[in-house]
Protein backbone atom coordinates (compact mmCIF):
# COMPACT_ATOMS: atom_id res chain seq x y z
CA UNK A 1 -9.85 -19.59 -3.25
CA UNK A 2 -11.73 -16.89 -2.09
CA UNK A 3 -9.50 -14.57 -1.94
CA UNK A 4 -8.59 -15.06 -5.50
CA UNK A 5 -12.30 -14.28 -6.72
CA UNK A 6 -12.27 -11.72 -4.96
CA UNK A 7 -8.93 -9.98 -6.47
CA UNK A 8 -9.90 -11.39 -9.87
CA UNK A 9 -13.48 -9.54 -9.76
CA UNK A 10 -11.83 -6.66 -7.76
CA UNK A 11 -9.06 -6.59 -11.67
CA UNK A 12 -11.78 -6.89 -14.00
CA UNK A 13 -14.36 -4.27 -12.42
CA UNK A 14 -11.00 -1.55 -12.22
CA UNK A 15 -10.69 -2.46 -16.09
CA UNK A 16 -14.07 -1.22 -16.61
CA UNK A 17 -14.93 1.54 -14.44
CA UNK A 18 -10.99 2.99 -13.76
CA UNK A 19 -11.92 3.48 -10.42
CA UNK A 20 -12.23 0.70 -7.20
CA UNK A 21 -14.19 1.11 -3.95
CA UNK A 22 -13.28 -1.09 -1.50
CA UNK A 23 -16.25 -1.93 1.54
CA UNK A 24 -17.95 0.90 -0.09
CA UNK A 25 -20.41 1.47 -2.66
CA UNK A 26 -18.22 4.13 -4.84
CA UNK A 27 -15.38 6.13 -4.73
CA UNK A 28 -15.05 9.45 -3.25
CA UNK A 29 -13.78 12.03 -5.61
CA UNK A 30 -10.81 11.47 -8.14
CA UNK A 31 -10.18 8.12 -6.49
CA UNK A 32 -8.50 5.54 -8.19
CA UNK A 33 -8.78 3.35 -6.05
CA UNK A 34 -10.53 3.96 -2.37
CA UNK A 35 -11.48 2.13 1.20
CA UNK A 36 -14.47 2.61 3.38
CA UNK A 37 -14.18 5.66 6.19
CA UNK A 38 -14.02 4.36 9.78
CA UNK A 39 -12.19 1.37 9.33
CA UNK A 40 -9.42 -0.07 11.40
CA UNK A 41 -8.02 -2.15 7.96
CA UNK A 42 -4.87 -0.45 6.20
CA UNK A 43 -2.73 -0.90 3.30
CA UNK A 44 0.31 -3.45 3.78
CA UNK A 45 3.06 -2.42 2.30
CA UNK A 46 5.68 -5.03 0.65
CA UNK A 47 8.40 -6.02 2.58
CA UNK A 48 11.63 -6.57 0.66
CA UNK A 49 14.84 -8.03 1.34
CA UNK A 50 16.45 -6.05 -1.63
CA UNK A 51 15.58 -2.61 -2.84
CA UNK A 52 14.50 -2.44 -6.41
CA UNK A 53 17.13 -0.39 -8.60
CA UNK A 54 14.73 0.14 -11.10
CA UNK A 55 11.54 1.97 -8.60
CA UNK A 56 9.72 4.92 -9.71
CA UNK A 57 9.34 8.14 -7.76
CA UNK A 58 6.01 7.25 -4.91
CA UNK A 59 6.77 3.86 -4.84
CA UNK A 60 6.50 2.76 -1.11
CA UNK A 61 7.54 -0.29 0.90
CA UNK A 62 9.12 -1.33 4.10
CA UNK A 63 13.16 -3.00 4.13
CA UNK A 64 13.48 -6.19 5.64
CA UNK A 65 17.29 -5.40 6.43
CA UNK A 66 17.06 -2.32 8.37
CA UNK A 67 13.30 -2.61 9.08
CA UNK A 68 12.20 1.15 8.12
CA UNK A 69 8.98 2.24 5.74
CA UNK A 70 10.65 3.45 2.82
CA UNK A 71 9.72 5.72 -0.46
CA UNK A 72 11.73 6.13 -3.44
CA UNK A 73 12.49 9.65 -4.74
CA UNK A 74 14.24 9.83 -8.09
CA UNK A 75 16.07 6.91 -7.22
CA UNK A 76 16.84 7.88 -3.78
CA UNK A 77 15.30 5.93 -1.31
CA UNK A 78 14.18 8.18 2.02
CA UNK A 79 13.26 6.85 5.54
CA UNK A 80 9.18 7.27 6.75
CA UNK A 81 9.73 5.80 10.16
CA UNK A 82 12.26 4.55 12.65
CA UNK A 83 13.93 1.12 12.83
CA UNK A 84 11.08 -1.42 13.42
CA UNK A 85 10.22 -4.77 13.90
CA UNK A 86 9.70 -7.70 11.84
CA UNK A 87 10.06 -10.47 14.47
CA UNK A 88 6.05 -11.44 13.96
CA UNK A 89 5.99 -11.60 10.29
CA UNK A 90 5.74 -14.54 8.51
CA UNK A 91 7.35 -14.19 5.04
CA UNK A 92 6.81 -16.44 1.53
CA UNK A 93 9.48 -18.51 1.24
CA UNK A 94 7.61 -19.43 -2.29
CA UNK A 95 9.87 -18.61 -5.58
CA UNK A 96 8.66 -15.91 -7.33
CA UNK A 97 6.54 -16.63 -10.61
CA UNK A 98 8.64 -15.06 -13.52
CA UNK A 99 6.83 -12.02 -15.34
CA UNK A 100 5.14 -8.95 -14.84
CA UNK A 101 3.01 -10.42 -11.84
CA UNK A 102 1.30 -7.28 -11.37
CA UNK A 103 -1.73 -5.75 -11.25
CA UNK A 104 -2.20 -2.24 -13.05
CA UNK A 105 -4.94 0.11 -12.24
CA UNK A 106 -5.93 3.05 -14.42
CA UNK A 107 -4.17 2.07 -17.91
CA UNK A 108 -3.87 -0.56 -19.63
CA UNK A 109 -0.10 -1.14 -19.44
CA UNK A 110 3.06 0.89 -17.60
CA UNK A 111 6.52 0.57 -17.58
CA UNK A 112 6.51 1.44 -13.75
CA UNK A 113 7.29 -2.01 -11.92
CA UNK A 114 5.29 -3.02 -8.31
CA UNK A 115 3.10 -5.81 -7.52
CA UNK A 116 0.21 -3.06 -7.29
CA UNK A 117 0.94 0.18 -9.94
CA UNK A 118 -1.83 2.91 -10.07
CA UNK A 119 -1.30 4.79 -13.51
CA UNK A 120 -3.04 7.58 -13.66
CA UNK A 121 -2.78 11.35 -15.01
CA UNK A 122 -5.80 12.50 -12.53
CA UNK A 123 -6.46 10.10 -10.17
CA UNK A 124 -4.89 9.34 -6.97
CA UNK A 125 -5.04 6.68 -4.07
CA UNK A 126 -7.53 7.45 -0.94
CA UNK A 127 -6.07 5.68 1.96
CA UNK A 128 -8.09 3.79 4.52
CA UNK A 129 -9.08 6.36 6.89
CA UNK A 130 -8.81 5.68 10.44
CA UNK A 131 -9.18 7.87 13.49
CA UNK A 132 -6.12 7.52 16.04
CA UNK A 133 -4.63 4.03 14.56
CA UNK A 134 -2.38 4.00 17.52
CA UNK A 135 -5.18 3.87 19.31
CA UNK A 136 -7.60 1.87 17.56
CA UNK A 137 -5.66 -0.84 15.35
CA UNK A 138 -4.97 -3.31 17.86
CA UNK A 139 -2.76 -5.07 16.11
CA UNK A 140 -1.21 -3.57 13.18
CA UNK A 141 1.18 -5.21 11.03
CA UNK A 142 4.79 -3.84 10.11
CA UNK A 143 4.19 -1.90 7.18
CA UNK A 144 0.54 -0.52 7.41
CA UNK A 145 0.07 2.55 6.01
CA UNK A 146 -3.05 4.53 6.40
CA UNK A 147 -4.51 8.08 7.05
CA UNK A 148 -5.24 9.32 10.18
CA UNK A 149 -8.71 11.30 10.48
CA UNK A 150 -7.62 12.80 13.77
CA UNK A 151 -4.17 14.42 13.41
CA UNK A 152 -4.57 14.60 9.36
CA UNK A 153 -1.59 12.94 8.15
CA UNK A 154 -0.26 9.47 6.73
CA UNK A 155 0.26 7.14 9.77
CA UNK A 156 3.07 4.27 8.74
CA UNK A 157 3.33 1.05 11.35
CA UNK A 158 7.10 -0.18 11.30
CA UNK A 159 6.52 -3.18 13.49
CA UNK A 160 6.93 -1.19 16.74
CA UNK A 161 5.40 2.34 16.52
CA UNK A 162 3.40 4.59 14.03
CA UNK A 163 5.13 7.48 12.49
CA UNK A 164 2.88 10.30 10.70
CA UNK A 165 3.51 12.36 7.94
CA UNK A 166 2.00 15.77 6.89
């Protein structure tokens, strides 16, 4: 229940000020939507047993089948990491609730599908930043995705090791 409140407060204050700060007072820059420095918390991407045919260009998750981080480009899906694991993962077995079942940051509609969509002209997503995550996330899940402070680069978790991208 909590965690609903949460996301529910976390949807209505993005409707009013465009802009989200997570474990932080505000957002850094052009942030659409931002995480507290020094963390050891990332993003999890979805993990899908079917690729969308319908993605946009950015949109970023990790396949079930072959176990790799994944971003579509034009419809062309490219590789972020190496074969991983999935073996700890525990995954809804729930039917999905028909609909949009989304939540849309930065307009008020878009035609781009995703559980989370950030539409915006001139704002961007901040990453959690962490120093080292190889180092300092003890135990990341397959599918974390987060910038690295130290080597400057996007750090992906694919259930066995981080990959990072300049």
């Amino acid at each position: 229940m909590k965690k609903i409140i949460v996301i529910t407060i976390l949807f209505y204050t993005g409707l009013i000020s465009a802009q989200i700060a997570v474990e932080k007072a505000q957002v850094d820059g052009d942030g659409l939507l931002d995480f507290a420095p020094n963390t050891t918390k990332g993003i999890l991407l979805p993990i899908v047993e079917t690729l969308p045919t319908d993605a946009v260009a950015g949109t970023i998750l990790m396949d079930k089948n072959d176990k790799v981080v994944k971003m579509n480009t034009e419809s062309t899906w490219i590789p972020l990491s190496d074969p991983g694991s999935v073996a700890d993962v525990a995954f809804n077995t729930n039917a999905e609730i028909p609909g949009a079942n989304r939540i849309i940051m930065g307009s008020a509609t878009t035609p781009a599908p995703g559980v989370l969509v950030l539409e915006s002209s001139n704002k961007a997503l901040i990453l959690p930043k962490i120093a080292a995550p190889h180092i300092n996330v003890k135990n990341p899940y397959p599918g974390m995705m987060c910038y690295d402070t130290v080597s400057k680069t996007m750090a992906v978790f694919d259930g066995l090791k981080w990959s990072y991208w300049k």
